[in-house]
C-alpha atoms as a PDB file:
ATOM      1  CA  UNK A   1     -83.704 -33.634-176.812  1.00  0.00           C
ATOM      2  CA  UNK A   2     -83.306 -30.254-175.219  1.00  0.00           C
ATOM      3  CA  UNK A   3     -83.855 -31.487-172.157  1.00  0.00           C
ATOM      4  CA  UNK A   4     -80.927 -33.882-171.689  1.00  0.00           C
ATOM      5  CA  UNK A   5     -78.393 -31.089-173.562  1.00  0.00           C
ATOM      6  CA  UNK A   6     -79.400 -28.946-170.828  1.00  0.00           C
ATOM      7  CA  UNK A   7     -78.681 -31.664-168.091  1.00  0.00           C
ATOM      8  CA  UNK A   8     -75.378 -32.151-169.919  1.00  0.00           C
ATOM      9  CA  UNK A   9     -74.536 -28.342-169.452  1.00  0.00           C
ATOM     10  CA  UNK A  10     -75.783 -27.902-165.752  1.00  0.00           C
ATOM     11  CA  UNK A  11     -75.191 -31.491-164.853  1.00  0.00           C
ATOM     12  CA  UNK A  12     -73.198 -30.260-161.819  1.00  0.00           C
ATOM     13  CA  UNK A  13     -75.237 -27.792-160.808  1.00  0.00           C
ATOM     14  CA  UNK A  14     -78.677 -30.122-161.039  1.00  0.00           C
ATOM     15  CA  UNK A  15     -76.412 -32.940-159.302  1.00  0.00           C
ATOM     16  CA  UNK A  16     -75.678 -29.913-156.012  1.00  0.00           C
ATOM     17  CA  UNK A  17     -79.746 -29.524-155.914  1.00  0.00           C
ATOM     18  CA  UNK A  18     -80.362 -32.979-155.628  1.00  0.00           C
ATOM     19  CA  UNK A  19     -77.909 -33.910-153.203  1.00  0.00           C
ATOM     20  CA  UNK A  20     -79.034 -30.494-151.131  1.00  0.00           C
ATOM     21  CA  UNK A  21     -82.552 -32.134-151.049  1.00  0.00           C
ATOM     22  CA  UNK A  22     -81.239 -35.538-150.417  1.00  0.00           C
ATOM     23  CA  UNK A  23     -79.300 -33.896-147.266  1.00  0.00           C
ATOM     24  CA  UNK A  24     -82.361 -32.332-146.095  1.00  0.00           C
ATOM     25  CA  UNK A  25     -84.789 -35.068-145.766  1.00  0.00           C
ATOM     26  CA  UNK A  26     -81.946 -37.327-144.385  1.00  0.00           C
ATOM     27  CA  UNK A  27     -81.364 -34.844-141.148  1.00  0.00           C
ATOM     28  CA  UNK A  28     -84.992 -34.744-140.531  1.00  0.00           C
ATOM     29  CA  UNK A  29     -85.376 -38.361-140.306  1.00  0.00           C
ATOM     30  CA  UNK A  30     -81.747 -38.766-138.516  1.00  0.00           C
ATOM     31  CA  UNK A  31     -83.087 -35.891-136.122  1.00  0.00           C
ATOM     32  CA  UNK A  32     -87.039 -37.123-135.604  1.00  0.00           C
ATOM     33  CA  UNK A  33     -85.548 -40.706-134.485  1.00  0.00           C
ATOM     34  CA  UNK A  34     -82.745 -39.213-132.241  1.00  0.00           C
ATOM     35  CA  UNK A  35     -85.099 -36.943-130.439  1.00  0.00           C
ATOM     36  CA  UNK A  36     -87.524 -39.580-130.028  1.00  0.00           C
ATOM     37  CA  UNK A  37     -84.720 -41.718-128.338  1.00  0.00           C
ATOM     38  CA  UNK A  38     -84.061 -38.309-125.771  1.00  0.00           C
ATOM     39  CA  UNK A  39     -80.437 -38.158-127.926  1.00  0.00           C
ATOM     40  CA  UNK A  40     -80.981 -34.568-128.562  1.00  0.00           C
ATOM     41  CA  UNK A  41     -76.964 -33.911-127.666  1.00  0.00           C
ATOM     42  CA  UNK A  42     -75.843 -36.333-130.280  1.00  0.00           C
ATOM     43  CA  UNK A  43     -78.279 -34.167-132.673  1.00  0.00           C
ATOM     44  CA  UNK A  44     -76.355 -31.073-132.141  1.00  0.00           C
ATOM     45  CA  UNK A  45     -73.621 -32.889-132.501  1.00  0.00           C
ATOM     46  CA  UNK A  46     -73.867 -34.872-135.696  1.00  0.00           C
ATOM     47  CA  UNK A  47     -75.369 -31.160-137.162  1.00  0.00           C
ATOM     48  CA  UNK A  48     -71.934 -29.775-137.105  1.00  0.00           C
ATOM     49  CA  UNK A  49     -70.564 -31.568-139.866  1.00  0.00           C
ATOM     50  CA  UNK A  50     -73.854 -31.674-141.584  1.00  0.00           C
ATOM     51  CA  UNK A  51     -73.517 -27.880-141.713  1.00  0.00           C
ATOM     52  CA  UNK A  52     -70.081 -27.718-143.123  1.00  0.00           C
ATOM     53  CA  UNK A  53     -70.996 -29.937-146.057  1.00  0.00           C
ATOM     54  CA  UNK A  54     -73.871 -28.245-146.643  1.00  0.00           C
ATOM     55  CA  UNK A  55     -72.283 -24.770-146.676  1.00  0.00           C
ATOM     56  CA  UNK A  56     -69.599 -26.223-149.025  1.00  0.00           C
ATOM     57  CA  UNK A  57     -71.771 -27.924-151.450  1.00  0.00           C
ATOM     58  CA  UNK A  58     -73.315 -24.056-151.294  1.00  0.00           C
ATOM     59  CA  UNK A  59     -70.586 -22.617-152.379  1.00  0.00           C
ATOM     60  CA  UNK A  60     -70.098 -25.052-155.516  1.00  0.00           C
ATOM     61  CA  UNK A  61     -73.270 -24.147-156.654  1.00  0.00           C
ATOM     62  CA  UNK A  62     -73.228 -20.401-156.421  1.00  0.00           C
ATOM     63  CA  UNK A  63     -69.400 -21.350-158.117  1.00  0.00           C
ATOM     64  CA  UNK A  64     -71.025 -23.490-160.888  1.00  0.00           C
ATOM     65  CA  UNK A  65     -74.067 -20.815-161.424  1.00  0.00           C
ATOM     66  CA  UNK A  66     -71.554 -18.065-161.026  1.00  0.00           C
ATOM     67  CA  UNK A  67     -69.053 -19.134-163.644  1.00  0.00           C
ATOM     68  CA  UNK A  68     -65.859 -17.787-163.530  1.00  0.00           C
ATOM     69  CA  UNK A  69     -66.250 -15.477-160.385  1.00  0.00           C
ATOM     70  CA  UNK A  70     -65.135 -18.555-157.827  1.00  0.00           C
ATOM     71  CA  UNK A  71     -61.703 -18.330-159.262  1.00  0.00           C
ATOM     72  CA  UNK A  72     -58.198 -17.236-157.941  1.00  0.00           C
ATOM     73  CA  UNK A  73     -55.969 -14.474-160.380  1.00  0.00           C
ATOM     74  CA  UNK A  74     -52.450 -14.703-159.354  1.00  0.00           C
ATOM     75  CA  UNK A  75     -50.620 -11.701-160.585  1.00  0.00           C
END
């Protein structure tokens, strides 16, 4: 029972994880088959948005772990 009341309370943060390691093993395969092909420019290419999701599902999960300190105080 503790187990899925802990899910419920870092669902977001165990959801970031997941999709970080999903991300991971889907460039390697998308880069093993491109470079196999001699597409290596279509690699560094398709890595560029790659990055920026990965950097911004980063920052939700240092958000979600960090509660509260990802906010904005307007004065």
């Amino acid at each position: 029972m503790n187990i899925i009341q802990k899910y419920k309370k870092d669902k977001s943060l165990i959801n970031c994880v997941l999709l970080l390691c999903l991300f991971s093993i889907l460039n390697t395969i998308q880069g093993y088959i491109y470079g196999k092909f001699g597409l290596n420019v279509y690699v560094f290419l398709l890595e560029i948005p790659s990055l920026t999701t990965l950097l911004i599902l980063l920052h939700k999960m240092i958000c979600v772990y960090e509660d509260g300190k990802c906010t904005t105080i307007k004065k």
